[in-house]
N, C-alpha and C. Protein backbone atom coordinates (compact mmCIF):
# COMPACT_ATOMS: atom_id res chain seq x y z
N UNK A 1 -2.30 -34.28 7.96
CA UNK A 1 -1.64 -33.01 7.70
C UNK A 1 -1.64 -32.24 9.00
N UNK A 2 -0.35 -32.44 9.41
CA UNK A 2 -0.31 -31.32 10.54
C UNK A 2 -0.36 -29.81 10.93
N UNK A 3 -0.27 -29.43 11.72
CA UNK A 3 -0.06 -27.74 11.99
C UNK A 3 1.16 -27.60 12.37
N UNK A 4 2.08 -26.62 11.54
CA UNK A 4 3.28 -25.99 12.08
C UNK A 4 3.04 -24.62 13.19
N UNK A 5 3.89 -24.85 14.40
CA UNK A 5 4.06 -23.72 15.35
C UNK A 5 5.16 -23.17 14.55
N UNK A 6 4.76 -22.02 14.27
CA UNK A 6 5.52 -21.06 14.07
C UNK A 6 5.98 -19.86 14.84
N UNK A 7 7.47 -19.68 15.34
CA UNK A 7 7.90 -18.41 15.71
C UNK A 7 7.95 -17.31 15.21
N UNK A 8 7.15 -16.25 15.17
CA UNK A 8 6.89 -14.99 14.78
C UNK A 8 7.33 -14.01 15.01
N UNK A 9 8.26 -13.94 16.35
CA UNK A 9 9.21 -12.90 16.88
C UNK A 9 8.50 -12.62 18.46
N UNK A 10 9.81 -11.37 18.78
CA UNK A 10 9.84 -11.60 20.06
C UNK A 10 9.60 -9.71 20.54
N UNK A 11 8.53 -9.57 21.33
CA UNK A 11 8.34 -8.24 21.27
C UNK A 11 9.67 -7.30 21.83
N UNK A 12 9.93 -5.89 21.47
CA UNK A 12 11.28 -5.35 21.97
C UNK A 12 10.77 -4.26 22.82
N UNK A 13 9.46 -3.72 22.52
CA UNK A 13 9.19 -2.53 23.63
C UNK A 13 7.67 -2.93 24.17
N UNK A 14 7.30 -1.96 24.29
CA UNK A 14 5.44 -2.05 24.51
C UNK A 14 5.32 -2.36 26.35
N UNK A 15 4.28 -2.44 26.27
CA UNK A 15 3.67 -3.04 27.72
C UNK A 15 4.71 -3.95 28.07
N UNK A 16 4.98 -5.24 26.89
CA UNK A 16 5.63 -6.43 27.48
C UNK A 16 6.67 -6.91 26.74
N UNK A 17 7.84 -5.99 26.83
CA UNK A 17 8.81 -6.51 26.25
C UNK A 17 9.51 -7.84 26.63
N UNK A 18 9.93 -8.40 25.33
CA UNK A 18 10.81 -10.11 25.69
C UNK A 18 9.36 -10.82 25.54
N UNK A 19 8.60 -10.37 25.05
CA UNK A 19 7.41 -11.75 24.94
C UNK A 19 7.40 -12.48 23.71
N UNK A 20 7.38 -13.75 23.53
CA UNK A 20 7.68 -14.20 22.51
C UNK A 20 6.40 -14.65 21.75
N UNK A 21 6.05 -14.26 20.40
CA UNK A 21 5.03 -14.79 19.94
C UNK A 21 4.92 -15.84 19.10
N UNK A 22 3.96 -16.51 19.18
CA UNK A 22 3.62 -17.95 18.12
C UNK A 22 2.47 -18.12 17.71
N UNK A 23 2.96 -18.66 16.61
CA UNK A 23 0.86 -18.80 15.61
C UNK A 23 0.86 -20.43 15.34
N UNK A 24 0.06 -21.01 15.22
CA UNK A 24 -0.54 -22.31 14.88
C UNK A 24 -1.55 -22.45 14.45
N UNK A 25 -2.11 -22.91 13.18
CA UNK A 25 -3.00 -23.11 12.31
C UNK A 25 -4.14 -24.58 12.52
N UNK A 26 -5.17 -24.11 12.91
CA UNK A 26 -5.81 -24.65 13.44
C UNK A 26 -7.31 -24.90 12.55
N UNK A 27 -6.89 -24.35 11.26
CA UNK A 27 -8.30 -23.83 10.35
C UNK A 27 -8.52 -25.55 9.84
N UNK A 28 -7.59 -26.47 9.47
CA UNK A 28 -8.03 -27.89 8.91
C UNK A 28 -8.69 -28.35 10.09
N UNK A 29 -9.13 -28.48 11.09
CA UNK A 29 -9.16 -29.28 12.12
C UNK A 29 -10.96 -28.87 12.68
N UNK A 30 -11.58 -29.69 12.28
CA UNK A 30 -13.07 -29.44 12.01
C UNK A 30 -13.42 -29.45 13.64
N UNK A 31 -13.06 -30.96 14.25
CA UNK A 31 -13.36 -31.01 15.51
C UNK A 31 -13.07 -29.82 16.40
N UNK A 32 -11.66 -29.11 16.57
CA UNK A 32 -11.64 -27.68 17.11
C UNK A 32 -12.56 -26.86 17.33
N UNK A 33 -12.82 -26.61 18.83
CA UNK A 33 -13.50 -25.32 18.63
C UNK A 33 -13.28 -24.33 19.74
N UNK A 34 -13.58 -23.02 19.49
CA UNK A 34 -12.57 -22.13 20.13
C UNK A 34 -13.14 -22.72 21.34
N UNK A 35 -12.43 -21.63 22.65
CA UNK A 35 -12.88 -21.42 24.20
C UNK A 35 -14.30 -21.08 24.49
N UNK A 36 -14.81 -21.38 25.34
CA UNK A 36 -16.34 -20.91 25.84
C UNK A 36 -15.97 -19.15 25.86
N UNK A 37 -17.32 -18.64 25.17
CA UNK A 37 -17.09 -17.21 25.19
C UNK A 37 -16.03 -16.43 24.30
N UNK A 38 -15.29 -17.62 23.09
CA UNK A 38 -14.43 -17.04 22.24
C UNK A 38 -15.22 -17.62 20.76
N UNK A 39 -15.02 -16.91 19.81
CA UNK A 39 -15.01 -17.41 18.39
C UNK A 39 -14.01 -17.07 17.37
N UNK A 40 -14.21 -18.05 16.18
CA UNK A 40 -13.17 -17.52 14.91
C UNK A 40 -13.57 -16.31 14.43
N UNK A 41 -12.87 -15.56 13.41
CA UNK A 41 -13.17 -14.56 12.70
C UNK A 41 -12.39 -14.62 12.03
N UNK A 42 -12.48 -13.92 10.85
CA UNK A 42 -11.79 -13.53 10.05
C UNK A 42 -10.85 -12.02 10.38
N UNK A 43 -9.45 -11.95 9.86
CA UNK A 43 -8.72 -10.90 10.44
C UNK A 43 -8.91 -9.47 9.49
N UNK A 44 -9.63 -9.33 8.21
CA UNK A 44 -10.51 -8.23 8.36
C UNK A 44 -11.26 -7.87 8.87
N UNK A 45 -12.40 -8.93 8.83
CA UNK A 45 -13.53 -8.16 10.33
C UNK A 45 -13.34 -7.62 11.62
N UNK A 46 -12.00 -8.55 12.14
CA UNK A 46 -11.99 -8.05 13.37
C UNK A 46 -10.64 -6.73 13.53
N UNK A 47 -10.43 -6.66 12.40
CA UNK A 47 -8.79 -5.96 12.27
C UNK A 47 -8.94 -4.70 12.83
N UNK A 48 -9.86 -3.78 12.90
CA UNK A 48 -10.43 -2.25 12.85
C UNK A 48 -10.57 -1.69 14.64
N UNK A 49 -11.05 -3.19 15.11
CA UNK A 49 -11.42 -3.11 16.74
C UNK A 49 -10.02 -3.75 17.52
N UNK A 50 -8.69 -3.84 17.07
CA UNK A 50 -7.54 -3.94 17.71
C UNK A 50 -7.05 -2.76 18.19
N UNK A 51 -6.68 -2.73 19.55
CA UNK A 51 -6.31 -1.17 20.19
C UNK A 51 -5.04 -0.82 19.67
N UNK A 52 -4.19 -1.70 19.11
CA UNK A 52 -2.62 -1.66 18.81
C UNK A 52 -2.15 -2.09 17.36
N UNK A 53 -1.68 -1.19 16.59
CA UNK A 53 -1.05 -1.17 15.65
C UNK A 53 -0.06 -2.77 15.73
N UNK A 54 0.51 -2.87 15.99
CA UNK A 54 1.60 -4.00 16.37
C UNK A 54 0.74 -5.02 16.77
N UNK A 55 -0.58 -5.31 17.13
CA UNK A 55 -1.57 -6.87 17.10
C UNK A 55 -1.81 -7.28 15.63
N UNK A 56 -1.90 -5.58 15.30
CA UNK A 56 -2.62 -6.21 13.43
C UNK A 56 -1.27 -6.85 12.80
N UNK A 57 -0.32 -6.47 12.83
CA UNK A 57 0.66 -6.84 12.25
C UNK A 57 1.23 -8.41 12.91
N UNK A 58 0.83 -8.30 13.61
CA UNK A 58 1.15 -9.78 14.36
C UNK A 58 0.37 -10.73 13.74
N UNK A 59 -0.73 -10.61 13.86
CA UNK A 59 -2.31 -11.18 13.17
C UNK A 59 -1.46 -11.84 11.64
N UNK A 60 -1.10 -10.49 11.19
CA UNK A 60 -1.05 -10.28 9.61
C UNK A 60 0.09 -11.59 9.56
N UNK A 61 0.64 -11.13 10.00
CA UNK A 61 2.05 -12.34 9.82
C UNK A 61 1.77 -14.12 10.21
N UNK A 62 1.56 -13.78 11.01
CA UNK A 62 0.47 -15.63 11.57
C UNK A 62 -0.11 -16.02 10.57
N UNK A 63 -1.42 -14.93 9.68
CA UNK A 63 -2.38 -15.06 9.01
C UNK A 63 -1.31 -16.00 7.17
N UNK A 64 -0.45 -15.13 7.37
CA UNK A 64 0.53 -15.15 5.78
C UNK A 64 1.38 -16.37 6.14
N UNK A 65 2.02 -16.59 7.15
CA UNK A 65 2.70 -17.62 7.45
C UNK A 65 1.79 -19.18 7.49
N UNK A 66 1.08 -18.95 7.62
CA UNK A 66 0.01 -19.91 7.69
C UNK A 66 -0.39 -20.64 6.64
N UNK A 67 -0.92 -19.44 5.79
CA UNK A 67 -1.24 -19.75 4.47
C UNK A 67 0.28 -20.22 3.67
N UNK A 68 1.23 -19.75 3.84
CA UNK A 68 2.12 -20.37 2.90
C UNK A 68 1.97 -21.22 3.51
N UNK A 69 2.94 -22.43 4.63
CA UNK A 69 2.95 -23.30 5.09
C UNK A 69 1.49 -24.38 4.57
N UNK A 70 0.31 -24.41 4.02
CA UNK A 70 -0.63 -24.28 3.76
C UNK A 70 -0.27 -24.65 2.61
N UNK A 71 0.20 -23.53 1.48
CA UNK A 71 0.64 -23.68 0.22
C UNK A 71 2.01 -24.73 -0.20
N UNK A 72 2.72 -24.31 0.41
CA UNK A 72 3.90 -25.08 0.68
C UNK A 72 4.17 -26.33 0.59
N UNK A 73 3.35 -26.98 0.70
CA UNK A 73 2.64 -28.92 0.73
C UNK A 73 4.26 -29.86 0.01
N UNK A 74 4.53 -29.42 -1.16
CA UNK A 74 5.24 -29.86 -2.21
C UNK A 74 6.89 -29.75 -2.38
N UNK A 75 7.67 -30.37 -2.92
CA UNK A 75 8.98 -29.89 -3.12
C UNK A 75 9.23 -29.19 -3.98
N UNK A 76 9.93 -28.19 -3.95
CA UNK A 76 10.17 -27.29 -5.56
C UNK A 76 11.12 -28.00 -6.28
N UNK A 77 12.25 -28.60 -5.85
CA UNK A 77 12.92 -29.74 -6.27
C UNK A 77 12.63 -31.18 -6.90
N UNK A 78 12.09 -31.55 -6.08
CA UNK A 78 11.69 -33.34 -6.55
C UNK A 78 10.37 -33.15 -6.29
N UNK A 79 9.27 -32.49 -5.88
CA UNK A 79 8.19 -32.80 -6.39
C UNK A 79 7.85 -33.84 -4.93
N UNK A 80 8.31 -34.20 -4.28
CA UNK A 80 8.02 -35.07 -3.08
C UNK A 80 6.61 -34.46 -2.20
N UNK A 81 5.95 -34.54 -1.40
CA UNK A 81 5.10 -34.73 -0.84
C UNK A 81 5.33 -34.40 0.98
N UNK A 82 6.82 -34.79 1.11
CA UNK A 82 7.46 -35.11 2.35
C UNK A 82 7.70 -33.77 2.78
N UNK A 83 7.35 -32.52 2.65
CA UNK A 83 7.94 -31.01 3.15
C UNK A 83 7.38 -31.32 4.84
N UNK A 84 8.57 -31.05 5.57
CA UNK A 84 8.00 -30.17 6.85
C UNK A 84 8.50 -28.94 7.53
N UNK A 85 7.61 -28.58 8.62
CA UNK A 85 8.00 -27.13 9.08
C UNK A 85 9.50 -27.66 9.48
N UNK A 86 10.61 -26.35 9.22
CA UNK A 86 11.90 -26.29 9.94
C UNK A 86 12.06 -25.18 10.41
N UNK A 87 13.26 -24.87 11.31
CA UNK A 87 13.31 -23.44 11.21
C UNK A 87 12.73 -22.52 12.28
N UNK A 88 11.93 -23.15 13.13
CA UNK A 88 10.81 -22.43 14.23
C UNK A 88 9.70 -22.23 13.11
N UNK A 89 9.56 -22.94 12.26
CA UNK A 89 8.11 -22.94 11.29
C UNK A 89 8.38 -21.83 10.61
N UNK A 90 9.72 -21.34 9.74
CA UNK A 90 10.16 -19.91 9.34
C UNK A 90 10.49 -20.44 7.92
N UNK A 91 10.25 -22.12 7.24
CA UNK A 91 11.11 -22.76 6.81
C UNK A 91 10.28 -23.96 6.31
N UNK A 92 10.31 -24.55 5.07
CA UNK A 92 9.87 -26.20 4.78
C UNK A 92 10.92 -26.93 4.51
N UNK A 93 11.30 -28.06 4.80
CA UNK A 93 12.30 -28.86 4.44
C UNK A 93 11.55 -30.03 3.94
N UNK A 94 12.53 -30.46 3.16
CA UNK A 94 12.19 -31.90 2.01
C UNK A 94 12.81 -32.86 2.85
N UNK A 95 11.84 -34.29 2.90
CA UNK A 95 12.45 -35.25 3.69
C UNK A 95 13.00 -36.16 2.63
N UNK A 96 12.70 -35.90 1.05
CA UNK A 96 13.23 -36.65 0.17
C UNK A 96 14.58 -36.06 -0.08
N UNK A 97 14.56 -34.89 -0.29
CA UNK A 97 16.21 -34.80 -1.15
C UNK A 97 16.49 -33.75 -0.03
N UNK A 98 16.14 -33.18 0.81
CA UNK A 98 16.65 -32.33 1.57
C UNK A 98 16.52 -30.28 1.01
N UNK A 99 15.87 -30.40 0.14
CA UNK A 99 15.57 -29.41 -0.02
C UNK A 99 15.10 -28.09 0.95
N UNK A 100 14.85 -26.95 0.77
CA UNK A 100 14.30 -25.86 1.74
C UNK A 100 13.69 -25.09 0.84
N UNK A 101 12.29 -24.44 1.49
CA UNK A 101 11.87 -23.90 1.02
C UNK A 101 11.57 -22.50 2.26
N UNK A 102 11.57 -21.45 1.60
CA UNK A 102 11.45 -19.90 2.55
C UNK A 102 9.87 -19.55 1.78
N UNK A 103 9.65 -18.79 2.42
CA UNK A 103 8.31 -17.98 2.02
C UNK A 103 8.70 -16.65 1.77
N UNK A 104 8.37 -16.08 0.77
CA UNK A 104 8.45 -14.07 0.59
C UNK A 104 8.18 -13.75 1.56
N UNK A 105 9.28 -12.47 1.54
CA UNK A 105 9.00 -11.52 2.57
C UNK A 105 8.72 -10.61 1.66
């Protein structure tokens, strides 16, 4: 079971406008482990100590996109097994019947 990169958008003002962001789900993958001097957390604990309104929301979206993709496993159609990320990871597609699946916004 792989990890979908997902495109999350592309900043329009701030410090660094035109930066493009991406999330990748890295939580199945036991062997992983962060950088020397970094750890996981959870994005309540650490949500409170972000200097910028617009990180949490970034967080938030990675965090939700994730988890569907996560959830997503299945076809809503045929029931197949075969879904993968499409879309810039915005998207599941069925490799059996061609189906798509979106996540709520």
């Amino acid at each position: 079971r792989g990890s979908a990169t997902i495109f999350l958008g592309t900043s329009r003002s701030g410090a660094s406008p035109g930066l493009d962001y991406f999330a990748c789900d890295v939580s199945h993958l036991e062997e992983y482990a962060p950088p020397p001097g970094a750890a996981f957390q959870q994005l309540r604990s650490v949500g409170g100590a972000l200097s910028r309104d617009e990180d949490a929301g970034i967080l938030a979206a990675a965090r939700g996109m994730a988890v569907w993709h996560r959830a997503a496993r299945f076809c809503q159609s045929c029931g197949s097994g075969d879904m993968a990320p499409s879309k810039a990871g915005n998207a599941r597609k069925c490799g059996a019947c061609g189906a798509g699946a979106y996540p709520r916004i």
